[in-house]
C-alpha atoms as a PDB file:
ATOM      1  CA  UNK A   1     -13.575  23.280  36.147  1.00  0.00           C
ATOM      2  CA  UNK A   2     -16.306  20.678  34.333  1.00  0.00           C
ATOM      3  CA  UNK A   3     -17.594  20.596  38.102  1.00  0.00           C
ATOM      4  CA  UNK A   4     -17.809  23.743  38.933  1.00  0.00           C
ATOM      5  CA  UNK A   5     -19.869  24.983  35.594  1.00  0.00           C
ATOM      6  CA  UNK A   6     -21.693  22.116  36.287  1.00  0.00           C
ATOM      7  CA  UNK A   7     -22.897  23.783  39.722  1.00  0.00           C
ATOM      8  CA  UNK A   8     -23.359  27.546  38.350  1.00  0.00           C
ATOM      9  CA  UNK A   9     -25.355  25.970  35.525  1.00  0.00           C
ATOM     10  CA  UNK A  10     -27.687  24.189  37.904  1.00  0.00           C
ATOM     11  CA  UNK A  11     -27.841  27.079  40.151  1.00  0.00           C
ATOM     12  CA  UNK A  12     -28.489  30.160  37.123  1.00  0.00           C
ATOM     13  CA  UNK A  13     -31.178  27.324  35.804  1.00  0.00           C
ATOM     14  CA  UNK A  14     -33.292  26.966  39.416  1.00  0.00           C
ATOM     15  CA  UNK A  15     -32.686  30.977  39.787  1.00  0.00           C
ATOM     16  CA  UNK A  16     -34.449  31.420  36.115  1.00  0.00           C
ATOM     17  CA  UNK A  17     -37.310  28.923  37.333  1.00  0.00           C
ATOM     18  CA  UNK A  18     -38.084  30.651  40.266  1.00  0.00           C
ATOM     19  CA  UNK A  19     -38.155  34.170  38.671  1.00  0.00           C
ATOM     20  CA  UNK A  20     -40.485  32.871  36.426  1.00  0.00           C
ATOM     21  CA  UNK A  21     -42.939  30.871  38.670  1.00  0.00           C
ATOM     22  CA  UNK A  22     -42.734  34.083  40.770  1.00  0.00           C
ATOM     23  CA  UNK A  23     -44.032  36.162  37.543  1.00  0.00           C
ATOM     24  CA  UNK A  24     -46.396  33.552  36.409  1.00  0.00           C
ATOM     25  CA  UNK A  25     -48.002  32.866  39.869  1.00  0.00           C
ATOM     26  CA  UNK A  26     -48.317  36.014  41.559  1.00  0.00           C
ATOM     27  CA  UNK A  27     -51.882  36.043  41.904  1.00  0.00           C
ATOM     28  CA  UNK A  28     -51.669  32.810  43.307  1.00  0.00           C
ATOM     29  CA  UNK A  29     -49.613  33.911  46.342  1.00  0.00           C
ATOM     30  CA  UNK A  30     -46.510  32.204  45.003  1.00  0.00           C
ATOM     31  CA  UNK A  31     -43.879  31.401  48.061  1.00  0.00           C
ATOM     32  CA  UNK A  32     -41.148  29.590  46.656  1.00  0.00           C
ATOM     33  CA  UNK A  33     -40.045  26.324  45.042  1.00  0.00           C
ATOM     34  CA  UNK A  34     -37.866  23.296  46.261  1.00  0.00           C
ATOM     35  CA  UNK A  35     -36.455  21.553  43.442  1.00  0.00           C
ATOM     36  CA  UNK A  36     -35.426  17.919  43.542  1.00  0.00           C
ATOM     37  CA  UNK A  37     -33.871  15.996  41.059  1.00  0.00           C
ATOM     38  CA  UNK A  38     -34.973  12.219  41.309  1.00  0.00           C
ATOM     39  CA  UNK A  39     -34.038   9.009  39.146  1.00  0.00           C
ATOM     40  CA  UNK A  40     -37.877   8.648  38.127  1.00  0.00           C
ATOM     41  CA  UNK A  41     -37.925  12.608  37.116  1.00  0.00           C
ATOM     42  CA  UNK A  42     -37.888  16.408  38.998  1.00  0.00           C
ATOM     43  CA  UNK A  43     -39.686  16.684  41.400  1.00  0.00           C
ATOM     44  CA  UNK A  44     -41.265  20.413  42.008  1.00  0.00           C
ATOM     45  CA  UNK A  45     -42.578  21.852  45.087  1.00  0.00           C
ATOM     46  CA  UNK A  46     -44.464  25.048  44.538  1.00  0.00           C
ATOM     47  CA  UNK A  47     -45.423  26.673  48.306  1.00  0.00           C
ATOM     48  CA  UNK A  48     -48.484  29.265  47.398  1.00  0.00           C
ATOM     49  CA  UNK A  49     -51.321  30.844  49.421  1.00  0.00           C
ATOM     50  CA  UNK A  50     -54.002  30.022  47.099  1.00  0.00           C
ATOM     51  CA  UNK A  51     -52.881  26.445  45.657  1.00  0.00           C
ATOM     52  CA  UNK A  52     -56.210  26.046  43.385  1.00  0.00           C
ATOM     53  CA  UNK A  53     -54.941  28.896  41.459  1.00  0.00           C
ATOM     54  CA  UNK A  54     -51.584  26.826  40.939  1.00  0.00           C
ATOM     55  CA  UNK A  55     -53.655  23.777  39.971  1.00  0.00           C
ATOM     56  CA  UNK A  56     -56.313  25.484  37.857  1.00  0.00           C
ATOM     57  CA  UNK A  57     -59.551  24.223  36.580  1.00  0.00           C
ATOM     58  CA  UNK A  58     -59.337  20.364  36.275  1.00  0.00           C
ATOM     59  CA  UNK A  59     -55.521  20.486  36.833  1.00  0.00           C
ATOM     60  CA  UNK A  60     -54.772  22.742  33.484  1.00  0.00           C
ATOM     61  CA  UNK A  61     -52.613  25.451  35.124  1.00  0.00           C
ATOM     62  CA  UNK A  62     -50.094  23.086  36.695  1.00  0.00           C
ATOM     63  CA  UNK A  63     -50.083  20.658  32.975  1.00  0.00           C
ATOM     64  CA  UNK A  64     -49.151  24.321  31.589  1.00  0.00           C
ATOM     65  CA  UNK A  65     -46.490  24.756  33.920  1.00  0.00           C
ATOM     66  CA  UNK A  66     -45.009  21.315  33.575  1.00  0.00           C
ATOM     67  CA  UNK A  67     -45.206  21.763  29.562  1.00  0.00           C
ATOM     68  CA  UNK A  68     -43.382  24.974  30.054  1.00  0.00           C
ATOM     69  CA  UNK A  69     -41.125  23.547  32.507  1.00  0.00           C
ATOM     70  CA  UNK A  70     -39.490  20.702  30.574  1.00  0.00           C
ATOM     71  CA  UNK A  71     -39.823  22.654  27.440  1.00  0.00           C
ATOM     72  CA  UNK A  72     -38.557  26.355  27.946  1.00  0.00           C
ATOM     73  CA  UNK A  73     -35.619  25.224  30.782  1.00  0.00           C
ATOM     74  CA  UNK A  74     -35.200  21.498  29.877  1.00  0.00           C
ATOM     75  CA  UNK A  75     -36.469  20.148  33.194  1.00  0.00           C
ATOM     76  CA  UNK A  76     -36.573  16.685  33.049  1.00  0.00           C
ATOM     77  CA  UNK A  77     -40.060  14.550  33.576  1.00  0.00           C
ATOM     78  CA  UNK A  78     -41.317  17.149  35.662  1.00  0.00           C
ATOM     79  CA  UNK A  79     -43.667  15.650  38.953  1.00  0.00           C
ATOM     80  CA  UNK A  80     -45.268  19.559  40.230  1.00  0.00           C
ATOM     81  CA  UNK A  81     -47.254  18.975  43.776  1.00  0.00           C
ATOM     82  CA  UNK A  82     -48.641  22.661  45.163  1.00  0.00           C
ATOM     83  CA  UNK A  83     -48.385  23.208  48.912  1.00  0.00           C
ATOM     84  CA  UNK A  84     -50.371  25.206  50.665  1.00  0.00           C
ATOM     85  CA  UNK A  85     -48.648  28.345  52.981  1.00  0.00           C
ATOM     86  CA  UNK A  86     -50.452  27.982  56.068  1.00  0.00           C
ATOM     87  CA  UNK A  87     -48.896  31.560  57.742  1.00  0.00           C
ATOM     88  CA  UNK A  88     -47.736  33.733  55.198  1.00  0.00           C
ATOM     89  CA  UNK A  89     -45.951  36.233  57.708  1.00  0.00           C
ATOM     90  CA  UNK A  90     -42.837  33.534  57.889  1.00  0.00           C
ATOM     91  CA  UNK A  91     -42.555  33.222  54.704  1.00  0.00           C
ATOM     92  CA  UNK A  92     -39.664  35.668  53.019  1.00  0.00           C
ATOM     93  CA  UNK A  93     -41.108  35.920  49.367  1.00  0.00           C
ATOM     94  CA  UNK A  94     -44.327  36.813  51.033  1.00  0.00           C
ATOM     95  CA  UNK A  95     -43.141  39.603  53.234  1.00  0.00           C
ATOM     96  CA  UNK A  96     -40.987  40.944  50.329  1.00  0.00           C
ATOM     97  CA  UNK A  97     -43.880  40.855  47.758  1.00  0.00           C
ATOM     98  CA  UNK A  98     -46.055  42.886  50.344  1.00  0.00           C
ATOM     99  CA  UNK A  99     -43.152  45.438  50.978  1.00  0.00           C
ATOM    100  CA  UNK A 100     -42.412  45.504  47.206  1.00  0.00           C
ATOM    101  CA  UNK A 101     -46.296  46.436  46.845  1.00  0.00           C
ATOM    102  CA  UNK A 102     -46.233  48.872  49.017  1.00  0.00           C
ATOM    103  CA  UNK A 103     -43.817  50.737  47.503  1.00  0.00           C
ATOM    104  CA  UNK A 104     -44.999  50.522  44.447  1.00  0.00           C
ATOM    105  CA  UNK A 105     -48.587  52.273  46.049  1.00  0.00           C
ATOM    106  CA  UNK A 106     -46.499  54.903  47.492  1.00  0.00           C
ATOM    107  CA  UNK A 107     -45.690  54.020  51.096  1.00  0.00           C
ATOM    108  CA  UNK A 108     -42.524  55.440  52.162  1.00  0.00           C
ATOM    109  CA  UNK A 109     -40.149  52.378  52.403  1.00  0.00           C
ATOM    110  CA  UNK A 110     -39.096  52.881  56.090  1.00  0.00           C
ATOM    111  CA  UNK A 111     -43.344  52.346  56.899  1.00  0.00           C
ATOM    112  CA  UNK A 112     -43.539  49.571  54.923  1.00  0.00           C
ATOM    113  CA  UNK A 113     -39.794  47.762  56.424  1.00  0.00           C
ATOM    114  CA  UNK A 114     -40.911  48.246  59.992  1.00  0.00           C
ATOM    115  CA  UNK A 115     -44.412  47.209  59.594  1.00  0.00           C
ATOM    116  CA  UNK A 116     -43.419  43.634  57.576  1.00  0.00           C
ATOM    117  CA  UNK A 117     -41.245  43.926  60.396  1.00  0.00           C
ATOM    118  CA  UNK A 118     -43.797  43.892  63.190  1.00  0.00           C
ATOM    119  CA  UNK A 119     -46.384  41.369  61.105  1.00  0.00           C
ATOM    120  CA  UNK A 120     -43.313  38.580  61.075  1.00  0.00           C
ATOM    121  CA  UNK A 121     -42.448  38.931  64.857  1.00  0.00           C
ATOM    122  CA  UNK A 122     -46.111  38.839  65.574  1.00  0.00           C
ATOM    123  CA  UNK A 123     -46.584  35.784  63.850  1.00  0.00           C
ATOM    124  CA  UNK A 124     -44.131  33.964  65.847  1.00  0.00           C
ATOM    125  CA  UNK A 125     -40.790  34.148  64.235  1.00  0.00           C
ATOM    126  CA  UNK A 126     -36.934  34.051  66.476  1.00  0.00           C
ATOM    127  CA  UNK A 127     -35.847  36.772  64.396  1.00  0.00           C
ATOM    128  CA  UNK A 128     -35.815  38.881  61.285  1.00  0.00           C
ATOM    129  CA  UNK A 129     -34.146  41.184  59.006  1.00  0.00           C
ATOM    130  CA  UNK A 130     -35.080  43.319  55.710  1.00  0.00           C
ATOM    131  CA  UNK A 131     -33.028  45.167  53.491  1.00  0.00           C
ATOM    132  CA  UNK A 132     -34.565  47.566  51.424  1.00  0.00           C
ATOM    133  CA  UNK A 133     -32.015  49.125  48.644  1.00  0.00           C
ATOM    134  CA  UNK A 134     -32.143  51.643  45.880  1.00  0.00           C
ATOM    135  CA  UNK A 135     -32.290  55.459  45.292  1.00  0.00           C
ATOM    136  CA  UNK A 136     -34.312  55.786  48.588  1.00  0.00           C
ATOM    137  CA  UNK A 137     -34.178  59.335  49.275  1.00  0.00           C
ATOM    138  CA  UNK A 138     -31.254  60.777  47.108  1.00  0.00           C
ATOM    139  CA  UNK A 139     -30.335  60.042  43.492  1.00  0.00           C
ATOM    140  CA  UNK A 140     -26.960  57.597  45.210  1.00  0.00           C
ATOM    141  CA  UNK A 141     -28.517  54.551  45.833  1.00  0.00           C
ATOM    142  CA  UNK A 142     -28.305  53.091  49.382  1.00  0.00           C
ATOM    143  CA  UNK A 143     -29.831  50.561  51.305  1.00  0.00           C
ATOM    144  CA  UNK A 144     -31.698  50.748  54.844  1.00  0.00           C
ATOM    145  CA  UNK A 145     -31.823  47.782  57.406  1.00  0.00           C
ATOM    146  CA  UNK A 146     -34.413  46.579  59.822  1.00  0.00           C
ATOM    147  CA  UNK A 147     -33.662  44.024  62.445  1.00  0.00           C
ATOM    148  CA  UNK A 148     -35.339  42.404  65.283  1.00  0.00           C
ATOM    149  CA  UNK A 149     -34.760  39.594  67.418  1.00  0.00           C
ATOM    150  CA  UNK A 150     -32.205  36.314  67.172  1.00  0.00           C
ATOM    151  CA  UNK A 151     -30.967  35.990  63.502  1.00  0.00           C
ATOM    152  CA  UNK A 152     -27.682  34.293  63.206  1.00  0.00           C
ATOM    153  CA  UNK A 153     -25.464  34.610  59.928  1.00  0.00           C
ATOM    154  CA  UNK A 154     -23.581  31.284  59.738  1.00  0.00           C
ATOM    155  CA  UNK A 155     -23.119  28.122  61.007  1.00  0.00           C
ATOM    156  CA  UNK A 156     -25.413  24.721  61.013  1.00  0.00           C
ATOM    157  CA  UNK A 157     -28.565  26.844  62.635  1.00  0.00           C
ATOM    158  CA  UNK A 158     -28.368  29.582  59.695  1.00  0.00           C
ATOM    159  CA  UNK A 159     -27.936  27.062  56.907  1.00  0.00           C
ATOM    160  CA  UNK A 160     -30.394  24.185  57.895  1.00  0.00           C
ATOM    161  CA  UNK A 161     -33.360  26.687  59.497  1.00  0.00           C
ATOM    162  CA  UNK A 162     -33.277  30.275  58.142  1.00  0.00           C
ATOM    163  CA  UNK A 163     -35.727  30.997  55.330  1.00  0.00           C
ATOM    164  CA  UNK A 164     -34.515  33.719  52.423  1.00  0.00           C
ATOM    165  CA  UNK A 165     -35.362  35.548  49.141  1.00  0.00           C
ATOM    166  CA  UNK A 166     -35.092  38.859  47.511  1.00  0.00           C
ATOM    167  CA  UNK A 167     -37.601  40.607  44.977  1.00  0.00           C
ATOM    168  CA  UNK A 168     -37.202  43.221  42.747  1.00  0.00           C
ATOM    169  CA  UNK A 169     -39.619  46.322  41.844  1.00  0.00           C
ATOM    170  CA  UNK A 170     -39.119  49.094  39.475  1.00  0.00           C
ATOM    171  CA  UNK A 171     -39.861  52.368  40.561  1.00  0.00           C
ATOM    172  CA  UNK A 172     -39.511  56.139  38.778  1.00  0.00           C
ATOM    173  CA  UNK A 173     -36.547  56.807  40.830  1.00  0.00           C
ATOM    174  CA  UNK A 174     -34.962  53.336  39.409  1.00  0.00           C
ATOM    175  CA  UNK A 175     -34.979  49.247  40.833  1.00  0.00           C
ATOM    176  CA  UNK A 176     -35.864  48.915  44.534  1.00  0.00           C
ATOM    177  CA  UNK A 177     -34.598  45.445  45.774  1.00  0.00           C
ATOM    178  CA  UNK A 178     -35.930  44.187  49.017  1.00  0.00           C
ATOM    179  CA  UNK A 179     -34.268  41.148  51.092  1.00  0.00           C
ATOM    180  CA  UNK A 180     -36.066  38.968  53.515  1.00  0.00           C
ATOM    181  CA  UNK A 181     -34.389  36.701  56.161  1.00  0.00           C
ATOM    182  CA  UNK A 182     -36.181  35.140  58.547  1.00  0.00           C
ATOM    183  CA  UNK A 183     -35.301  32.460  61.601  1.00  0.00           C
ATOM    184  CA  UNK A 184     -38.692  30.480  62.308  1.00  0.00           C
ATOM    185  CA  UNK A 185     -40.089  29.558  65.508  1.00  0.00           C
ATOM    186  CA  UNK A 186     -39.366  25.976  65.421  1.00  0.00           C
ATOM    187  CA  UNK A 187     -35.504  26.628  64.953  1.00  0.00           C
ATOM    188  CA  UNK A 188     -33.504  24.630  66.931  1.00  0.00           C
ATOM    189  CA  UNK A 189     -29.857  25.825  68.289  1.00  0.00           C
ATOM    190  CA  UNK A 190     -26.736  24.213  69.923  1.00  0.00           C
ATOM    191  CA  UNK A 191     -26.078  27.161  72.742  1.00  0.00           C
ATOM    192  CA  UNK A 192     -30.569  26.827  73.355  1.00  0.00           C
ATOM    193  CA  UNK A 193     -30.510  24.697  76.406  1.00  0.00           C
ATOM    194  CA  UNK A 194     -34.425  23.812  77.223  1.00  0.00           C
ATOM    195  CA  UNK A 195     -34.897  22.300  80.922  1.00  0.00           C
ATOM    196  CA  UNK A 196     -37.184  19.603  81.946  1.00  0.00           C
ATOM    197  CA  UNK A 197     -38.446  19.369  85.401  1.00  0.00           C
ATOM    198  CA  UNK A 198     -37.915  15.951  87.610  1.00  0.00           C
ATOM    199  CA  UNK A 199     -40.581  14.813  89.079  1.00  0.00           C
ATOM    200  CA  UNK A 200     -41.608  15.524  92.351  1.00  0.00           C
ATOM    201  CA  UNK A 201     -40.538  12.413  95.250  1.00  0.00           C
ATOM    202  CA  UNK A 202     -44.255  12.265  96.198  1.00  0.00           C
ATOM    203  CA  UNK A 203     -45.422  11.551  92.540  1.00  0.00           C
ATOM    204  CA  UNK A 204     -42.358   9.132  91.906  1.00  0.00           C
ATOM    205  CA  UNK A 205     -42.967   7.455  95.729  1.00  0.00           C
ATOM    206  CA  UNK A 206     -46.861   6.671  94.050  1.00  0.00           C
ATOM    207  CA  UNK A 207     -46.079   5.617  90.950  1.00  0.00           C
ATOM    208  CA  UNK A 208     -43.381   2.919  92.568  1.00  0.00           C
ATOM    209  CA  UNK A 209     -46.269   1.746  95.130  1.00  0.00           C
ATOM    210  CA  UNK A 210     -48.663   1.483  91.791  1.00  0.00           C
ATOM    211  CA  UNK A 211     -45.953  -0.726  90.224  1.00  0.00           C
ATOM    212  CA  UNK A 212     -45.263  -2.794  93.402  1.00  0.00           C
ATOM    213  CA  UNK A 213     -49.067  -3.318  93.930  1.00  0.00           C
ATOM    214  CA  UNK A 214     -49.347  -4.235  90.038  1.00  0.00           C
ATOM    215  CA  UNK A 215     -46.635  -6.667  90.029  1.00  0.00           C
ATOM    216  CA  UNK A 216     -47.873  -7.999  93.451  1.00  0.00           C
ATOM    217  CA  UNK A 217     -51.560  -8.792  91.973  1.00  0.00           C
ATOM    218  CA  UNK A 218     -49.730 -10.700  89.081  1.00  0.00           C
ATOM    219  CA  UNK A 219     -47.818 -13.287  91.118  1.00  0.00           C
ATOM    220  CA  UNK A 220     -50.875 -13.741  93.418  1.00  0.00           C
ATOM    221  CA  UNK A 221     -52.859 -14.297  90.159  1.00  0.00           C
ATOM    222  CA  UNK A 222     -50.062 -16.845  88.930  1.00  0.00           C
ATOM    223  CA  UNK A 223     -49.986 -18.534  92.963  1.00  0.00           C
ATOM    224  CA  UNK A 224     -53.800 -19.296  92.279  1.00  0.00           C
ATOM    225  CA  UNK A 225     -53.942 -20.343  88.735  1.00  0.00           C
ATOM    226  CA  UNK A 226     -51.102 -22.713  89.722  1.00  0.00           C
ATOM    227  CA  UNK A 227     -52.490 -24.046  93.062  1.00  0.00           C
ATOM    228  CA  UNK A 228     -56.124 -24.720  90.891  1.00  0.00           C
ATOM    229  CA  UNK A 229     -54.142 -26.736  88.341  1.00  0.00           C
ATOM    230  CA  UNK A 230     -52.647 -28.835  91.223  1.00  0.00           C
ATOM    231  CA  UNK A 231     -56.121 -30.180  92.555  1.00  0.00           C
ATOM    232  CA  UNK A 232     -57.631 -30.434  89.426  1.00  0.00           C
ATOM    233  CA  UNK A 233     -54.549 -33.254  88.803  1.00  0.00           C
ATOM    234  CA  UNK A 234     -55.214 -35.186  92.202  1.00  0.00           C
ATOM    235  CA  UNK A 235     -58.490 -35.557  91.184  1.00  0.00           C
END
């Protein structure tokens, strides 16, 4: 039982660390956080569009966030690094932050679900899915689902590839929440067979005749350096 408190503990803790990096950094284009626990200290990994607005001036924002950090949730030695997003369309708390902004604006939720949906296709992804829940068009709250291509739930692909998150928006009608999954491009699976071409028998035939001719020109070259050490001894 020790264990298994031990486990939600760690997991509530990382859950209240990313809400609040998410509140705290959302003009920086915050995209997540891998935490890793290390026998020097934590080490943080913040993933934001605009990292000098995670450093700050002369590195002040991120000393902030590291005081804060082993202070307010009792992270030990903290060690924060800022990387940079390079697309932002694969990245889940991205895509939900846009579709949680454009409901706030106004946009009716289906618009904004199938045009995230379109941007993170375009931009390369296997597949994706968004969940958009709440009191979408009656007061019973419900949830509507967009899909698009290859996004499997479980096993080894779905764990060790597939990118996740979930945001949050309050609305007049009452909390919106909006999922994100997405499988990127460089996703490998077990069933994904990719063939390679053989060579063609002309191309191997002539690169056989340039090894022949290569190994040829080194025993002729060993022949004469041999033969030239001979006379130079009878002399």
């Amino acid at each position: 039982m020790a264990v298994v408190k031990h486990f939600v503990s760690k997991a509530k803790k990382r859950a209240e660390i990313d809400e609040f990096l998410q509140k705290k950094l959302e003009k920086a284009g915050y995209g997540g956080v891998n935490i890793a626990e290390t026998p020097l200290g934590t080490h943080i990994v913040i993933y934001a569009m605009r990292p000098g607005l995670v450093i700050g001036r002369s590195g002040e924002t991120i000393r902030e966030l590291a005081k804060t950090l082993e202070e307010k949730f009792g992270v030990s030695n903290p060690q924060i690094s800022v990387s940079e997003i390079e697309v932002p369309e694969l990245n889940p708390y991205i895509v939900a932050t846009r579709i949680a902004s454009a409901l706030e604006r106004g946009v009716h939720f289906r618009r904004a679900g199938f045009w995230a949906l379109n941007q993170v296709m375009e931009a390369g992804a296997l597949g994706v899915e968004i969940i958009i829940s709440g009191k979408l068009r009656t007061e019973r709250a419900r949830y509507e689902k967009f899909r698009a291509g290859y996004l499997p739930k479980c096993g080894d692909p779905a764990m060790k590839y597939m990118r996740k998150a979930e945001v949050h928006v309050q609305l007049k009608p009452g909390i919106y929440g909006v999922k994100v999954r997405i499988m990127p491009p460089d996703a490998k699976f077990p069933d994904k067979l990719e063939i390679v071409e053989a060579p063609l028998e002309e191309e191997t035939a002539k690169a056989e005749e340039e090894k022949l001719a290569e190994t040829e020109s080194q025993e002729f070259e060993e022949e004469a350096s041999e033969e030239g050490g001979e006379k130079e001894a009878a002399e």
